[in-house]
N, C-alpha and C. Protein backbone atom coordinates (compact mmCIF):
# COMPACT_ATOMS: atom_id res chain seq x y z
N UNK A 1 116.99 154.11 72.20
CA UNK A 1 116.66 154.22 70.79
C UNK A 1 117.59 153.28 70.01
N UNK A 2 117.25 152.91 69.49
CA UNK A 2 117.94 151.83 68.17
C UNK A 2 118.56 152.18 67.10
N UNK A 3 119.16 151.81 66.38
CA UNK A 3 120.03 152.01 65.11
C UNK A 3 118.67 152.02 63.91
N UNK A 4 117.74 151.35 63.95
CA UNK A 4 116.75 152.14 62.63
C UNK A 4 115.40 152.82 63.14
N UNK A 5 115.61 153.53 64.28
CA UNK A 5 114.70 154.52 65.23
C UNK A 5 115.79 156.13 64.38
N UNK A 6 116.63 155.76 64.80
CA UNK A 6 117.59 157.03 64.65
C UNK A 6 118.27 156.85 63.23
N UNK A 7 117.96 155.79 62.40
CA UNK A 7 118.06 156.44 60.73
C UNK A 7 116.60 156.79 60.43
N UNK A 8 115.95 156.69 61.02
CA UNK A 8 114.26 157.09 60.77
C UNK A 8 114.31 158.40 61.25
N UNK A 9 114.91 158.96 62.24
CA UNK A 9 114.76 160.32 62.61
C UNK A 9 116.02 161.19 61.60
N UNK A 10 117.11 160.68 61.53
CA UNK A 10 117.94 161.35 60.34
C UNK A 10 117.32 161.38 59.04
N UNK A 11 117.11 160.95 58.17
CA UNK A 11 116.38 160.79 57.08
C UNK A 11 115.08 161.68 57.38
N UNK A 12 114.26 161.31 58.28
CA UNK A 12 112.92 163.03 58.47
C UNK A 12 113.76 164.18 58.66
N UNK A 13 115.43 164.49 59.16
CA UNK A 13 115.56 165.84 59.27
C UNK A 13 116.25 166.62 58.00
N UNK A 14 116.41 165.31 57.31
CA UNK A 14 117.34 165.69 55.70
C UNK A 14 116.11 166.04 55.09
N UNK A 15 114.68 165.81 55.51
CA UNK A 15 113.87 166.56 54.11
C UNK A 15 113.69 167.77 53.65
N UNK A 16 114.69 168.65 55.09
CA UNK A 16 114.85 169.85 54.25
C UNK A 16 116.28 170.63 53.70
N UNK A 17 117.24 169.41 53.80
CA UNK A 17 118.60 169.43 53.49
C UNK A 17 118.53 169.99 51.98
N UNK A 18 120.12 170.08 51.40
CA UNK A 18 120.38 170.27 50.81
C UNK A 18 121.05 169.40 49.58
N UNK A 19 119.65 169.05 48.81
CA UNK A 19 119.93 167.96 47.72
C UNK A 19 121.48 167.62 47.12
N UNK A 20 122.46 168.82 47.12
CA UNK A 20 123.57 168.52 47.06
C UNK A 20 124.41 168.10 47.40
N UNK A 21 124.47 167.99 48.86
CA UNK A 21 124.88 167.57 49.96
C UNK A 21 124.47 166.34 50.81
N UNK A 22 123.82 166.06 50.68
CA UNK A 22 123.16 164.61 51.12
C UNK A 22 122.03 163.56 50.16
N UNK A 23 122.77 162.47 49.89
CA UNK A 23 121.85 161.40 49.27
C UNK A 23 120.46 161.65 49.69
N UNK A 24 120.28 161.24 51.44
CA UNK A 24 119.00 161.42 51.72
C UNK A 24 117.81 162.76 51.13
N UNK A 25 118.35 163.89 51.23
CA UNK A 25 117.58 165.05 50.76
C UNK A 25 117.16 164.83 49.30
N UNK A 26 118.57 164.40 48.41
CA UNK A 26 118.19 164.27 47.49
C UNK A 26 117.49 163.22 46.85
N UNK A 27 117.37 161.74 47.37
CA UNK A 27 116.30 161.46 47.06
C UNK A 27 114.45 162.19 47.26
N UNK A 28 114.60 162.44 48.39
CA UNK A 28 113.24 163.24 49.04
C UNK A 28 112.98 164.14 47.95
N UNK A 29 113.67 164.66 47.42
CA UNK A 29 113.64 166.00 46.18
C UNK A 29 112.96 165.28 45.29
N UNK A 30 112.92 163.90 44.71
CA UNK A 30 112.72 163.55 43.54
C UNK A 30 111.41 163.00 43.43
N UNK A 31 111.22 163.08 44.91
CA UNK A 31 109.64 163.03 45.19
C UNK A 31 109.51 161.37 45.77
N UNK A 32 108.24 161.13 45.85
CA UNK A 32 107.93 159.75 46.36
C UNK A 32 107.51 158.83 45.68
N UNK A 33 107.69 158.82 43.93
CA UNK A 33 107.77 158.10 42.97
C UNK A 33 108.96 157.63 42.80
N UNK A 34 109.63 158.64 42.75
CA UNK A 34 111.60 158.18 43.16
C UNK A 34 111.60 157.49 44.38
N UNK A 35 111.48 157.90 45.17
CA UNK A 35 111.57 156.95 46.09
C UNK A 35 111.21 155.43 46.23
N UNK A 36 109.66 155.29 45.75
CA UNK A 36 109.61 153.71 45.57
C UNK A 36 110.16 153.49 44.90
N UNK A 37 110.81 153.94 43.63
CA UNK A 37 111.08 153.28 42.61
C UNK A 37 112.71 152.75 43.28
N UNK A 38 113.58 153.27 44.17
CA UNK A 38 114.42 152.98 44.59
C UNK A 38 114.06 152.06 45.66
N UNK A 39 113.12 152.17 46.43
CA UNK A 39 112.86 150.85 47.68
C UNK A 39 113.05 149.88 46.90
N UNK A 40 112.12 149.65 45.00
CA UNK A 40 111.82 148.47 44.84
C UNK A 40 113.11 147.65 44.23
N UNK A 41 114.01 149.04 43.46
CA UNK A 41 115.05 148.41 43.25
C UNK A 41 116.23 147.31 44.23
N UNK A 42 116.13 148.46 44.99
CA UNK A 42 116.94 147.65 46.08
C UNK A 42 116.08 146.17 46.70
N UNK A 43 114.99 146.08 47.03
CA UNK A 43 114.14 144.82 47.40
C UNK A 43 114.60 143.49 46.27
N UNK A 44 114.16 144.39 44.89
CA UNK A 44 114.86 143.21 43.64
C UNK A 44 116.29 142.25 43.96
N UNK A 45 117.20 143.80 44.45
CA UNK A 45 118.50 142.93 44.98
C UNK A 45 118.69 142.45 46.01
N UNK A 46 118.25 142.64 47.49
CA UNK A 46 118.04 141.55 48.13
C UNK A 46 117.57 140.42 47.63
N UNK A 47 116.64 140.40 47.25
CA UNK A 47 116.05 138.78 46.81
C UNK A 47 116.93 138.22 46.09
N UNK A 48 117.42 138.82 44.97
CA UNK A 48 118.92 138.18 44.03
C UNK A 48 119.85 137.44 45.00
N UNK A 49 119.81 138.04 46.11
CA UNK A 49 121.15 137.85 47.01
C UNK A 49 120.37 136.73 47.66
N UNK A 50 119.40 136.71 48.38
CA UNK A 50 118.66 135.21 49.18
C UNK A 50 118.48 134.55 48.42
N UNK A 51 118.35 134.08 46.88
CA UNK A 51 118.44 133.31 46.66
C UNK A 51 119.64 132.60 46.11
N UNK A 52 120.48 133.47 45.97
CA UNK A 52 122.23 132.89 45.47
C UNK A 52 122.95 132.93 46.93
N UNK A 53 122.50 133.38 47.71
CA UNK A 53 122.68 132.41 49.29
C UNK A 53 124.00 132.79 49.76
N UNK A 54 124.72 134.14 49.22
CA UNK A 54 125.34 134.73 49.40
C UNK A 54 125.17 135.73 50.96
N UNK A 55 125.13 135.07 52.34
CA UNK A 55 124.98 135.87 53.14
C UNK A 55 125.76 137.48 53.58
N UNK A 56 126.82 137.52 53.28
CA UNK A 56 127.19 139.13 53.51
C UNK A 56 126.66 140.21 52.13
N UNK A 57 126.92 139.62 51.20
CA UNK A 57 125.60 140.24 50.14
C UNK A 57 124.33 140.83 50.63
N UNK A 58 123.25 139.60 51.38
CA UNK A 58 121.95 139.60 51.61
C UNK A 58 121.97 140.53 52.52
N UNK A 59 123.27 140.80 53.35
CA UNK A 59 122.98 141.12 54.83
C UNK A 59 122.82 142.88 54.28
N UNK A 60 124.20 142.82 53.33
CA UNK A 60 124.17 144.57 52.70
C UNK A 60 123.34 145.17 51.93
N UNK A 61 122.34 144.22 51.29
CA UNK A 61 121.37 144.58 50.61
C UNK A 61 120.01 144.71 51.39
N UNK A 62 119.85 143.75 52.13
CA UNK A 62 118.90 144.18 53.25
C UNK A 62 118.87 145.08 54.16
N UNK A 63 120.03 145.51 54.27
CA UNK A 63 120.08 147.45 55.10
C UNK A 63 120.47 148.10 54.16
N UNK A 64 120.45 148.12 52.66
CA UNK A 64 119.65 149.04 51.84
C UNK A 64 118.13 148.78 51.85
N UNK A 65 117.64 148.19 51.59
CA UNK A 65 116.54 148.01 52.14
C UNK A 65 115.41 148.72 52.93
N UNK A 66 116.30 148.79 53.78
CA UNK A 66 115.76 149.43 54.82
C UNK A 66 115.75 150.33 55.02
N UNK A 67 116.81 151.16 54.68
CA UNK A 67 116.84 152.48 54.20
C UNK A 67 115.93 153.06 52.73
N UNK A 68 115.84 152.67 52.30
CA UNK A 68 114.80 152.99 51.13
C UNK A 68 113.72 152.84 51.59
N UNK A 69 113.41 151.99 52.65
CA UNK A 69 111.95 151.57 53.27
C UNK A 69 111.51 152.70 53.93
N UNK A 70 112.16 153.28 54.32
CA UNK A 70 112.34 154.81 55.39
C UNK A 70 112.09 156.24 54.59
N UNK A 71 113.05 155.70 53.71
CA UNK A 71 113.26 157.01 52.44
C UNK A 71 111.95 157.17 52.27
N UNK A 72 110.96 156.24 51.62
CA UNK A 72 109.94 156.06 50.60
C UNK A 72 108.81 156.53 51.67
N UNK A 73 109.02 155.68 52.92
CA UNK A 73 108.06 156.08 53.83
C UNK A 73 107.84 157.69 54.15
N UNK A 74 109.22 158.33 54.50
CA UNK A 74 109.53 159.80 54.77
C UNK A 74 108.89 160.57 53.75
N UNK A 75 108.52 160.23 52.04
CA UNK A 75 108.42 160.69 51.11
C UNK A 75 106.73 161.05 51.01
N UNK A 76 106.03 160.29 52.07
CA UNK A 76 104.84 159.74 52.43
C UNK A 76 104.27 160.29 53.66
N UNK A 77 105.02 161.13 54.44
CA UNK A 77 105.03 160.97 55.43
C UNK A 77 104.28 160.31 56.52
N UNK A 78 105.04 158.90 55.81
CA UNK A 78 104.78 157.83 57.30
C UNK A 78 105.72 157.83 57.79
N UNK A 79 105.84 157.42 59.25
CA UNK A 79 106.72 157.06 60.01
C UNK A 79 106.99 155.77 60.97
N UNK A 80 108.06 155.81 60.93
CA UNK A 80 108.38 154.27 61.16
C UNK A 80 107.51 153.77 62.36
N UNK A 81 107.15 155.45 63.33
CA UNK A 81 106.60 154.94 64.79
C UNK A 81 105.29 154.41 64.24
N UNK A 82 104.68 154.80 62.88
CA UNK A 82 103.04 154.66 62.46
C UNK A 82 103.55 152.90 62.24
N UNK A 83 104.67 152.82 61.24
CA UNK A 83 104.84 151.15 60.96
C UNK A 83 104.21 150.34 62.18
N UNK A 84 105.44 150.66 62.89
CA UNK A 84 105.82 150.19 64.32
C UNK A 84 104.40 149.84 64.95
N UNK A 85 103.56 150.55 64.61
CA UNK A 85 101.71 150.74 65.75
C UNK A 85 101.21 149.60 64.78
N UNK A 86 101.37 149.83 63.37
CA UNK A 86 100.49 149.33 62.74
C UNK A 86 101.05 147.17 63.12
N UNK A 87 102.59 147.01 63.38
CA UNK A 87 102.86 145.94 63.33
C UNK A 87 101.98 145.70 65.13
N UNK A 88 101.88 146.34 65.79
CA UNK A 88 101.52 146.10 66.89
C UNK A 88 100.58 145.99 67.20
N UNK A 89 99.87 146.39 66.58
CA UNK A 89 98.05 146.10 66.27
C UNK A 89 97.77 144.98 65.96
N UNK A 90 98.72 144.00 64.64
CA UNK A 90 98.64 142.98 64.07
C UNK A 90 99.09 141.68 65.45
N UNK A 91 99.56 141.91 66.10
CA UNK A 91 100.97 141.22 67.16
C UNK A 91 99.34 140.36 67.73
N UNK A 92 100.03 138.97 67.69
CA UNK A 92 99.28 137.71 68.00
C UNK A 92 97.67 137.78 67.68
N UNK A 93 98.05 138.18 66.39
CA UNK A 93 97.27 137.26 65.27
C UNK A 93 97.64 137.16 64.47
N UNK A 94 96.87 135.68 63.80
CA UNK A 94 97.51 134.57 62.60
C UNK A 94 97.46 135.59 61.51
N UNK A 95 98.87 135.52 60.57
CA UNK A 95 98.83 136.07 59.54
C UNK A 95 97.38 135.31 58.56
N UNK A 96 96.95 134.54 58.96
CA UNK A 96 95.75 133.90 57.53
C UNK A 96 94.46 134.89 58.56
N UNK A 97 94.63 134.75 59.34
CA UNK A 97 93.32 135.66 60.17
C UNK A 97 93.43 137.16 60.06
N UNK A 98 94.69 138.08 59.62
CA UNK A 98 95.27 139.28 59.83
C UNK A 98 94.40 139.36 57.72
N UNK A 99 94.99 138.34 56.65
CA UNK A 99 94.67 138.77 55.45
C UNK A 99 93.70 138.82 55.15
N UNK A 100 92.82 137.75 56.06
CA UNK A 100 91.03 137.56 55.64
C UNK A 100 90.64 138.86 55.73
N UNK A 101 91.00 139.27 56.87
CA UNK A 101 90.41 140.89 57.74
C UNK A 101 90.56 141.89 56.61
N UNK A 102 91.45 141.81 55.45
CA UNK A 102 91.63 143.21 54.63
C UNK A 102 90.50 143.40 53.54
């Protein structure tokens, strides 16, 4: 298992934590409007950071990122293994052949 297999399984077991006690729960509490609204924030600041080319910035903002990507997903309940199928479904074919298809 991997390092964002097993923040994907921590983050599903905080959804029934105790909002006081853990960030994760307490985002989940605020529902899954809060939640994107935090994926997108954090996405805003990655991009700030790739383009001022600041690599240990980009690197820390992109595993927020990712964690909000999880959060928001958990809020949804998707899961990363559904991501994971759905990227694997896509796997060798052309992204211009993958967008026509939608």
């Amino acid at each position: 298992m991997n390092t964002l297999e097993r923040l994907a399984e921590t983050i599903a077991a905080r959804k029934g934590a105790d909002p006081e006690t853990s960030w994760t729960a307490k985002l989940l509490a605020m529902g899954p409007n809060k939640a994107a609204e935090k994926f997108g924030e954090e996405a805003v600041e990655a991009v700030i950071e790739a383009v001022k080319g600041d690599r240990a910035r980009l690197t820390a903002e992109a595993a927020d990122v990712l964690y909000h990507l999880l959060v928001m997903l958990a809020a949804r309940d998707v899961t990363l293994a559904d991501v994971l199928a759905e990227l694997g479904r896509r796997e060798g074919t052309s992204g211009i052949e993958e967008k026509a298809g939608r």
